[in-house]
Protein backbone atom coordinates (compact mmCIF):
# COMPACT_ATOMS: atom_id res chain seq x y z
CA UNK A 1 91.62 289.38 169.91
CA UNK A 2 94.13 288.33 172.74
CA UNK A 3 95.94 290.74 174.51
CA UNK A 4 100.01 290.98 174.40
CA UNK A 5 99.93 291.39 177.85
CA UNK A 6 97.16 289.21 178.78
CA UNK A 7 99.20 286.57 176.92
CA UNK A 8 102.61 287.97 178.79
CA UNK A 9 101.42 287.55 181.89
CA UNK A 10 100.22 283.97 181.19
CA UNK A 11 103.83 282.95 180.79
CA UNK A 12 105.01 285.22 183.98
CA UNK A 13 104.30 285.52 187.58
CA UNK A 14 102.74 288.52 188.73
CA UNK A 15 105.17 289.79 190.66
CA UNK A 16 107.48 290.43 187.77
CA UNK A 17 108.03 293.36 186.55
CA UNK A 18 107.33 293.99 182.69
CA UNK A 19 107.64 297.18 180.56
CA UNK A 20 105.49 297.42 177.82
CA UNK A 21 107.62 300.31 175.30
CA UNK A 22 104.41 301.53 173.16
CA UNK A 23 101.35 300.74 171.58
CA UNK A 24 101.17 297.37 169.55
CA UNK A 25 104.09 296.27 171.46
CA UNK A 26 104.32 293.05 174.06
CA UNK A 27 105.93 294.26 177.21
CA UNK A 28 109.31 292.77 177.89
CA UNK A 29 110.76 291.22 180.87
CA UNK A 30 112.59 294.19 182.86
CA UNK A 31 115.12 292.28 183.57
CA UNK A 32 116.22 291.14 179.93
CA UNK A 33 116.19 295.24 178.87
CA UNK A 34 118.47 296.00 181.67
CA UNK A 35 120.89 293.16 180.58
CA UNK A 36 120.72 294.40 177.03
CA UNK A 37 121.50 297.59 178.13
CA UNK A 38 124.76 296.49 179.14
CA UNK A 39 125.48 294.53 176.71
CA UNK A 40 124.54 291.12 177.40
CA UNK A 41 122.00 289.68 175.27
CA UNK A 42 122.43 287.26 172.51
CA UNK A 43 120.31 286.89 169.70
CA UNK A 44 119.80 283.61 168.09
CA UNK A 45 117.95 283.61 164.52
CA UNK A 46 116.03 281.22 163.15
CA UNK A 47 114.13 280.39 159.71
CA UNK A 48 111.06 282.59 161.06
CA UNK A 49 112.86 285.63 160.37
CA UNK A 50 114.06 285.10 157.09
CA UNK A 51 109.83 284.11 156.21
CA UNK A 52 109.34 287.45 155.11
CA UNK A 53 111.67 288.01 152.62
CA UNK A 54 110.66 284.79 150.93
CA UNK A 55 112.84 281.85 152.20
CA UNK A 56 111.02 279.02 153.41
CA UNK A 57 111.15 277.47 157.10
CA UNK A 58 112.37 274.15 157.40
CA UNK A 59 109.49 272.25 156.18
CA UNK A 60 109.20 274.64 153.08
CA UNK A 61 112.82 273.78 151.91
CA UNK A 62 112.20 270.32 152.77
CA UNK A 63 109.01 270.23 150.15
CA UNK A 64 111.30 272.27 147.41
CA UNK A 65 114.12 269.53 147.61
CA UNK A 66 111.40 266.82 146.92
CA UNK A 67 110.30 268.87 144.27
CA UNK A 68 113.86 268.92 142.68
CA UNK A 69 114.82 266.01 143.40
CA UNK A 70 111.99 263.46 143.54
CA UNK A 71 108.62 265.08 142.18
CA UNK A 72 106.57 261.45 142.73
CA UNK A 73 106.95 261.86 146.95
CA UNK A 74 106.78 265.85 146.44
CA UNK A 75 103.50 264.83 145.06
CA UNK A 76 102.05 262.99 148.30
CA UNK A 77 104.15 265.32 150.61
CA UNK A 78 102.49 268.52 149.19
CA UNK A 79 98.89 267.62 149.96
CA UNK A 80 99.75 266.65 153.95
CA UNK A 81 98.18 269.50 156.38
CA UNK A 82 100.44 271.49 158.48
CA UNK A 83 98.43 269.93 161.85
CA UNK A 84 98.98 266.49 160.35
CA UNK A 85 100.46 264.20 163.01
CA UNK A 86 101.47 260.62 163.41
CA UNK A 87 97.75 259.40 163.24
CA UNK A 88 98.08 260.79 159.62
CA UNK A 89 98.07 258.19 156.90
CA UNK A 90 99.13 259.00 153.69
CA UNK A 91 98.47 257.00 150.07
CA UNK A 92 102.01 255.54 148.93
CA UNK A 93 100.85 252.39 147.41
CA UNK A 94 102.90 254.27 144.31
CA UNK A 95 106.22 254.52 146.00
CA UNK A 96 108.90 252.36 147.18
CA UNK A 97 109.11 251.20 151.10
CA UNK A 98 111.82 253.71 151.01
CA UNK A 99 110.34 256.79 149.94
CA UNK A 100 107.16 255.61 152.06
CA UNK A 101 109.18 256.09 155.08
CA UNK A 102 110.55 259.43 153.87
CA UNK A 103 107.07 260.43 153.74
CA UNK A 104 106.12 258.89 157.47
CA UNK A 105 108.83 260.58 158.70
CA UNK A 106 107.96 263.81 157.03
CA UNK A 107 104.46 263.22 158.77
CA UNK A 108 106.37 263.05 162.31
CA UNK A 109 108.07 266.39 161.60
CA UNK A 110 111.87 265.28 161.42
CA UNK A 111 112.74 266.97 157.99
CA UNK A 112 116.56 266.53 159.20
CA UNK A 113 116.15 262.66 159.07
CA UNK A 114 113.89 263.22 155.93
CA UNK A 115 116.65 264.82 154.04
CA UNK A 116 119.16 262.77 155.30
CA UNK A 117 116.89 259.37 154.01
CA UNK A 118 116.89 261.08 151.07
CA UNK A 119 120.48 262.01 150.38
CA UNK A 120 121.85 258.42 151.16
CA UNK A 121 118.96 257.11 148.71
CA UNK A 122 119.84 259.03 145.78
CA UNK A 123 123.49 260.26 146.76
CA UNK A 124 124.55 257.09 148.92
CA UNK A 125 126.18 259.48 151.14
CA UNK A 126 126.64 263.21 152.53
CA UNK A 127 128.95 265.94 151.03
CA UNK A 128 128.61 269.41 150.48
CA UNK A 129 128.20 268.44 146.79
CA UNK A 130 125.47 266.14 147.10
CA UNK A 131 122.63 267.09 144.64
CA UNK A 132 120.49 267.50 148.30
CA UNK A 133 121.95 269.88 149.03
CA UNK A 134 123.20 271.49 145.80
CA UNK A 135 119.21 271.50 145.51
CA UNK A 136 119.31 273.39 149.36
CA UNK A 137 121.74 276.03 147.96
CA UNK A 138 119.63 276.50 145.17
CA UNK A 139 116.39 277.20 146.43
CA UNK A 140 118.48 279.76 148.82
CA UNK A 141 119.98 281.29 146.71
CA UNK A 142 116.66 283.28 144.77
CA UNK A 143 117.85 286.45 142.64
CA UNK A 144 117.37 289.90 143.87
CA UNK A 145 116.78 288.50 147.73
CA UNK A 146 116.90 291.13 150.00
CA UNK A 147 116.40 291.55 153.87
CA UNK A 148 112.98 291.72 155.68
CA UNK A 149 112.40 294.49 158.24
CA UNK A 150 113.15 292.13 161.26
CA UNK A 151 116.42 291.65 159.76
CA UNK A 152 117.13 294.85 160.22
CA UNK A 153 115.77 295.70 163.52
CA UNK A 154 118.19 292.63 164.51
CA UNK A 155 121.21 294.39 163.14
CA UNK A 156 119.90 297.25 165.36
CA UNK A 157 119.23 295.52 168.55
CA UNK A 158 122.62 292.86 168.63
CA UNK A 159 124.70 296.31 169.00
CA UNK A 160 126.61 295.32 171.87
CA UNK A 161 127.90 298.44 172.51
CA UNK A 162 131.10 299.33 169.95
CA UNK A 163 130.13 295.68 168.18
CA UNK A 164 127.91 293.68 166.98
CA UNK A 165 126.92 290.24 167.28
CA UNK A 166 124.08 288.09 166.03
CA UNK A 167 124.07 284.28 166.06
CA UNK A 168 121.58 282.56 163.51
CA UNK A 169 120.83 278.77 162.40
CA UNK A 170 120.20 279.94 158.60
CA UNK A 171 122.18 279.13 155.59
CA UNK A 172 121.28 282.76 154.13
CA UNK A 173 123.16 286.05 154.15
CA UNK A 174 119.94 288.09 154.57
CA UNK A 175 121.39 288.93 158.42
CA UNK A 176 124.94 290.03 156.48
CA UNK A 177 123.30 292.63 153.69
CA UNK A 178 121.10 294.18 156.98
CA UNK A 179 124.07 294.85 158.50
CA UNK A 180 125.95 296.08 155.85
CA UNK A 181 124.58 299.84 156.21
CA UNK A 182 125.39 300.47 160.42
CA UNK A 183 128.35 298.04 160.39
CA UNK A 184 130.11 297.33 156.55
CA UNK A 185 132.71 295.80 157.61
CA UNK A 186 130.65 293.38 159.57
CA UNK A 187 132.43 289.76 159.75
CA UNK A 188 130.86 286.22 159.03
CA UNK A 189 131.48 282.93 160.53
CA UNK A 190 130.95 279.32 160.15
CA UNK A 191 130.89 276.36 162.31
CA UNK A 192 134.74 275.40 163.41
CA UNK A 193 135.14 279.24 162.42
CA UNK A 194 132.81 280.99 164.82
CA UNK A 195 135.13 282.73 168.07
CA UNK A 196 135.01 281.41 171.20
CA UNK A 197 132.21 283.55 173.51
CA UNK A 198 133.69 286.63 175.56
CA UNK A 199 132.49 290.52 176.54
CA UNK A 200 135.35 291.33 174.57
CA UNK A 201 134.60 293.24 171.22
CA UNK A 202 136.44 290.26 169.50
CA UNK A 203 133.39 288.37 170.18
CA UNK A 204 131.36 289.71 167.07
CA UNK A 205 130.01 289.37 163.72
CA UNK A 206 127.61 287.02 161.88
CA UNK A 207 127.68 283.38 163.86
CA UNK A 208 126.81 281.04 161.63
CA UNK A 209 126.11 277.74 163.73
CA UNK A 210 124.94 275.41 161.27
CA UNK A 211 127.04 276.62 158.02
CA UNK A 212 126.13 279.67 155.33
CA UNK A 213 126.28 279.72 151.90
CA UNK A 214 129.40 281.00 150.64
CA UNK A 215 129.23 284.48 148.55
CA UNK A 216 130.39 282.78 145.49
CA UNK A 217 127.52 280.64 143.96
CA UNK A 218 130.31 278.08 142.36
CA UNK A 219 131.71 276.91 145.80
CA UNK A 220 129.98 274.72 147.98
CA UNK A 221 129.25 274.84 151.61
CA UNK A 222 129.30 272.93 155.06
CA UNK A 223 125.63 272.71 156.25
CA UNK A 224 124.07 271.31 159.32
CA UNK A 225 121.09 269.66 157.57
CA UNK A 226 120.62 266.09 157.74
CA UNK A 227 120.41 264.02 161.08
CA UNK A 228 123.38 262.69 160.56
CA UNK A 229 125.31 266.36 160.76
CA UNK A 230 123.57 267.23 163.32
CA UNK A 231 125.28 263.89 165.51
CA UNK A 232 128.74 264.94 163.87
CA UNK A 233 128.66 268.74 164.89
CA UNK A 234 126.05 268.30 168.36
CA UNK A 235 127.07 264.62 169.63
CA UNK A 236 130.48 263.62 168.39
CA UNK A 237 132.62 266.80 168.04
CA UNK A 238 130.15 268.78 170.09
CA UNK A 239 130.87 272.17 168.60
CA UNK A 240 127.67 273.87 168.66
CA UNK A 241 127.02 272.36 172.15
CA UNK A 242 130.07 273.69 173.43
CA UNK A 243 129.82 276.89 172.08
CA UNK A 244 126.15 277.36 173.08
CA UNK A 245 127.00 276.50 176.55
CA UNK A 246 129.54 278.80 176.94
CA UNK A 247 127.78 281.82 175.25
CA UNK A 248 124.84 280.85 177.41
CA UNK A 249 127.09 281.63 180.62
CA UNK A 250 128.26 285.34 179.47
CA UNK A 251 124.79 285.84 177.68
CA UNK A 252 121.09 286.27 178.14
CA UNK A 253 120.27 283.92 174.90
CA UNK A 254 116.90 285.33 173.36
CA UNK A 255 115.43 282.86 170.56
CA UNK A 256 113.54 284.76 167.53
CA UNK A 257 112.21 282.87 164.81
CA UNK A 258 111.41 279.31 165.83
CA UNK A 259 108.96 277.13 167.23
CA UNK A 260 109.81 274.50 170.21
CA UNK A 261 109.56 271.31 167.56
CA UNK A 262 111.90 273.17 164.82
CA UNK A 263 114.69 270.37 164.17
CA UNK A 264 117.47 272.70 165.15
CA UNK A 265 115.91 274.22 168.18
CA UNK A 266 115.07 270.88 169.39
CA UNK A 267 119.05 270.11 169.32
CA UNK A 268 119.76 273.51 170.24
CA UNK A 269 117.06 273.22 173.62
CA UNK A 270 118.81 269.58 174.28
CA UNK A 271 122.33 270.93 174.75
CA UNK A 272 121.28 273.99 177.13
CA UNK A 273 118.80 271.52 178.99
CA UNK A 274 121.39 269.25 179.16
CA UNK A 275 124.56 271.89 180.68
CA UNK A 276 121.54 273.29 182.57
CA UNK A 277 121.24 270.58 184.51
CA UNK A 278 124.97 269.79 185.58
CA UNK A 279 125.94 273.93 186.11
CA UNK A 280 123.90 276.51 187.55
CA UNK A 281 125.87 279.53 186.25
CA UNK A 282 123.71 279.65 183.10
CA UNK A 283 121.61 282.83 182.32
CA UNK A 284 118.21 282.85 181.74
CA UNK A 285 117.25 282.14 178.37
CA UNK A 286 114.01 283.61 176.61
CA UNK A 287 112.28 283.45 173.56
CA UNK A 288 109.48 285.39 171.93
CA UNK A 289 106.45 282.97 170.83
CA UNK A 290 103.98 283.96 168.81
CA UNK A 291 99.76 282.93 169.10
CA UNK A 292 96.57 283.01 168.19
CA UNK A 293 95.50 282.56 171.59
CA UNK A 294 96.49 281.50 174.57
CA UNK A 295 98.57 278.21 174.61
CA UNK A 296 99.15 277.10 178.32
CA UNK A 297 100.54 273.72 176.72
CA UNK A 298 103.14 274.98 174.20
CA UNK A 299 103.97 277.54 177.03
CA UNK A 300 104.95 274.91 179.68
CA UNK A 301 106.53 273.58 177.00
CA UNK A 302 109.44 276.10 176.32
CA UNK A 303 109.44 276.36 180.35
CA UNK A 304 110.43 272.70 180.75
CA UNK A 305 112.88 272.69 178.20
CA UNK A 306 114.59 275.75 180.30
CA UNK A 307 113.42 278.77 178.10
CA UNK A 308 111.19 281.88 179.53
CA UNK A 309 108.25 282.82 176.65
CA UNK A 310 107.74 286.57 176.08
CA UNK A 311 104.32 285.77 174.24
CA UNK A 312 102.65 287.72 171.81
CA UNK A 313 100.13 287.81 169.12
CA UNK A 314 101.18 286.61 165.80
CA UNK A 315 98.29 287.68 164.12
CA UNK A 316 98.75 290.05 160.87
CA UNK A 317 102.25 288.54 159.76
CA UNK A 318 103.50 288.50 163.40
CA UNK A 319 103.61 292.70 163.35
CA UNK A 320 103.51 292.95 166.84
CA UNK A 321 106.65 291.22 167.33
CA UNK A 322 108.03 293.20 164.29
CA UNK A 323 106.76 296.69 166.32
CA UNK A 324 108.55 295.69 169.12
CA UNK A 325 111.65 294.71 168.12
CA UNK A 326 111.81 298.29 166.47
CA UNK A 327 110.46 299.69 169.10
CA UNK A 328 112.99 297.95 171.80
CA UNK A 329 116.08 299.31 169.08
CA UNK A 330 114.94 303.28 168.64
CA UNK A 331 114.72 302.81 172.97
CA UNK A 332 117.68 300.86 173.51
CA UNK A 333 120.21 302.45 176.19
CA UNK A 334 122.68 300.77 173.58
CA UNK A 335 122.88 303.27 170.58
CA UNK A 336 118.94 304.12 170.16
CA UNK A 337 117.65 307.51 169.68
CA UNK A 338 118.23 309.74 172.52
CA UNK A 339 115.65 312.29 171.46
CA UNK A 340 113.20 310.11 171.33
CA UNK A 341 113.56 308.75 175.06
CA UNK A 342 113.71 312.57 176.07
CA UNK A 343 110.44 313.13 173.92
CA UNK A 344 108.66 310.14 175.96
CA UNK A 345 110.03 311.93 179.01
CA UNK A 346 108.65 314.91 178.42
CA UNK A 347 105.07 313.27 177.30
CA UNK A 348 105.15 310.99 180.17
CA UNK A 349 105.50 313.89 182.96
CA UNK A 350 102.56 316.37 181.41
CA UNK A 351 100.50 314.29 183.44
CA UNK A 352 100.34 313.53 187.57
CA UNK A 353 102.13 310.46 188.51
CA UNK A 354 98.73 309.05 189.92
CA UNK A 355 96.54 310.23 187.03
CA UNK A 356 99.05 308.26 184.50
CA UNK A 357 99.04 304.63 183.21
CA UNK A 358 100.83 301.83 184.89
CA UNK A 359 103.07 301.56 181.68
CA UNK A 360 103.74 304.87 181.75
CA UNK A 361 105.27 304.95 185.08
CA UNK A 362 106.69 301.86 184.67
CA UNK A 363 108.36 303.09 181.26
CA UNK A 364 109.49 306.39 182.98
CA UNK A 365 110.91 304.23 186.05
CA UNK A 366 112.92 301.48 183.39
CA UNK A 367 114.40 304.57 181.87
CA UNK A 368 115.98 306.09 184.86
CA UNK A 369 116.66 302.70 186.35
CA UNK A 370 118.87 301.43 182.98
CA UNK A 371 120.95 304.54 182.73
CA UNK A 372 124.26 305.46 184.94
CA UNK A 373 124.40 308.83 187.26
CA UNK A 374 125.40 311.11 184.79
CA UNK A 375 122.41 310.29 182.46
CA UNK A 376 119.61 310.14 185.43
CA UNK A 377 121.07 313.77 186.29
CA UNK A 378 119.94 314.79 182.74
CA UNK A 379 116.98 313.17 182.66
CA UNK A 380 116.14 314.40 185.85
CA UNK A 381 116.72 317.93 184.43
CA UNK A 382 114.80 317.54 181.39
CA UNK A 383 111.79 316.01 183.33
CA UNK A 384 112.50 319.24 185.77
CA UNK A 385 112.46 321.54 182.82
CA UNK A 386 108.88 320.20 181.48
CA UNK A 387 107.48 321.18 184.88
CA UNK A 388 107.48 317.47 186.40
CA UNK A 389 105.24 317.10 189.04
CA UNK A 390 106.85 316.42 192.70
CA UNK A 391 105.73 312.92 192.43
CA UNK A 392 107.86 311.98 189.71
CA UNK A 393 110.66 313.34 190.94
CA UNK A 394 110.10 311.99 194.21
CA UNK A 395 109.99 308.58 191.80
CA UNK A 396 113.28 309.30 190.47
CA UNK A 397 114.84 309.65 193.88
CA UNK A 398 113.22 306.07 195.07
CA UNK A 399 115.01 304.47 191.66
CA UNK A 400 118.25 306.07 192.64
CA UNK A 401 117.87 304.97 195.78
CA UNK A 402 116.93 301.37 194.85
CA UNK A 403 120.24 301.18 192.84
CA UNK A 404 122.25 302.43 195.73
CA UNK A 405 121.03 299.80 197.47
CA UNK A 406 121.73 297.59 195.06
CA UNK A 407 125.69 298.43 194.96
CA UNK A 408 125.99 297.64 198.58
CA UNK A 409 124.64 294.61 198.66
């Protein structure tokens, strides 16, 4: 079994500091909790999360359109491996040149330019009525759908601080009905639709970037999901583009739910890279990637594309990640559960400074460090009040001071 933070500190140097918020949790980057704390994080949602409730990822809907639409290449595309790659040959002496090169390019992993190929061969051209994507509605719309847990420890964790905002790549609502409970009258937004990025608390709801299916099952929708969308929206009106780059200079962006070859993150990765490059007032941008093991190669990979990996084990349905996104939204500074900090307080200080764990300290330290004078005061006094050894106290005046440094500079 590899270790969260072996696999953490793979990704990170050293010398950063991490904070690791309870058992079966990856420790987090201290510097991404302390912008959260104030507010400035953006989560961006892909397929991954929506797994668990029973959607399929992009390859999964791609497979259920072929076998709606065209069951003879549904046939051929079912039986390729997941680790297939271009070496991969496929029998098609049965279909036509065209659906052979569906199937190739199915192979290569570019199910945007698969579906597209396949909506101009049996619909001669896109619309939100096409039967590809009346067949993408469809298989989206299942009865009695309702959200996984990450959806929900989303909701939690995208509280800004008096709103909330979540920005996600999927068609589905899921994100919506997890909402509905802390925030009903939560808004949602689509493409041209979504509001321009600002601290403001106009800046919230739902963000649809690539279209959502509208409530009403008789109306159809906008979708980013062929190639050729995603050069109207990314290259020639530059919408998403534009609105990633300027969310990506107000906001830490934090990626849950993809892999670095998904079609849309693989747009999404090209127009940071690309603003990235030509500004240097963009915020650091993370993403939490799940292993087996150790991948030194697929970790380099999200570095070069401009993206910092908070890895983690994605054994047993990815529950570690699950853990600590709920563990990360009882915590937050945000609107988590105040008694439950002041109950890790008061577990944390039963012991001597030097006799406890490094994540202890470090825990105690993040909590004191995130908060502003008049909560350190009454932390201070409830860490007092469970007979606190000098040394942590002592620890709470060196944070203090740190900060106070910190303002002067």
């Amino acid at each position: 079994m590899v270790s969260p933070t072996l696999l953490l500190k793979s990704s990170t140097s050293s010398s950063e500091r991490v904070i690791s918020l309870g058992r079966d949790t990856v420790p987090i980057p201290e510097r991404l909790l302390l912008a959260h704390s104030k507010g400035q994080v953006l989560f961006i949602a892909g397929a991954g999360i929506s797994l668990p409730a029973g959607l399929p990822d992009f390859k999964g809907l791609t497979l259920k359109v072929y076998e709606r639409l065209d069951p003879a290449v549904h046939i051929v595309l079912k039986d390729i491996p997941s680790q297939a790659c271009n070496q991969w040959s496929s029998n098609v002496t049965t279909l036509t040149h065209q659906q052979a090169a569906e199937v190739k390019r199915f192979v290569m992993g570019d199910f945007d330019v698969v579906l597209g190929m396949l909506e101009r061969r049996i619909d001669g051209k896109a619309g939100p009525n096409s039967k590809v994507r009346l067949a993408v509605a469809k298989e989206l719309r299942k009865p009695r759908l309702k959200p996984a847990p990450i959806h929900h420890a989303l909701a939690k964790l995208a509280d800004r601080g008096g709103t909330t905002t979540l920005i996600t790549t999927n068609f589905d609502l899921l994100l919506e009905a997890a909402t509905k409970a802390p925030v009903p009258d939560i808004q949602t937004y689509s493409l041209g639709g979504i509001p321009r990025p600002g601290r403001n608390l106009d800046f919230s709801g739902i963000l649809h970037i690539h279209g959502v299916l509208d409530i009403n099952p008789a109306r159809v929708s906008d979708l980013i999901l062929s190639d050729q969308d995603f050069g109207e929206f990314y290259l020639r009106r530059r919408v998403v583009p534009d609105f990633i780059y300027d969310a990506a200079r107000l906001f830490h962006l934090v990626l849950i739910g993809y892999s670095a070859n998904d079609p849309p993150m693989r747009y999404l990765l090209n127009a940071v890279a690309a603003d990235g490059n030509r500004f240097d007032d963009l915020k650091e941008r993370f993403t939490f990637f799940g292993s087996s093991q150790i991948d030194s190669v697929a970790i380099e990979d999200w570095k070069g594309r401009g993206i910092t990996p908070i890895c983690y084990e994605s054994l047993k349905k990815h529950k570690v990640l699950l853990n600590t996104l709920n563990r990360w939204a009882e915590l937050s500074a945000v609107n988590g559960k105040q008694e439950l900090v002041d109950t890790e307080i008061t577990r944390i200080v039963k012991r001597k400074r030097s006799a406890s764990t490094d994540a202890d300290r470090d825990l105690f330290d993040h909590f004191f460090r995130r908060s502003d004078t008049n909560e350190r005061i009454r932390l201070a006094a409830l860490a007092s009040k469970a007979s606190a050894d000098i040394s942590w106290l002592e620890a709470i005046n060196e944070v203090a001071n740190e900060l106070e440094i910190k303002v002067r500079e």
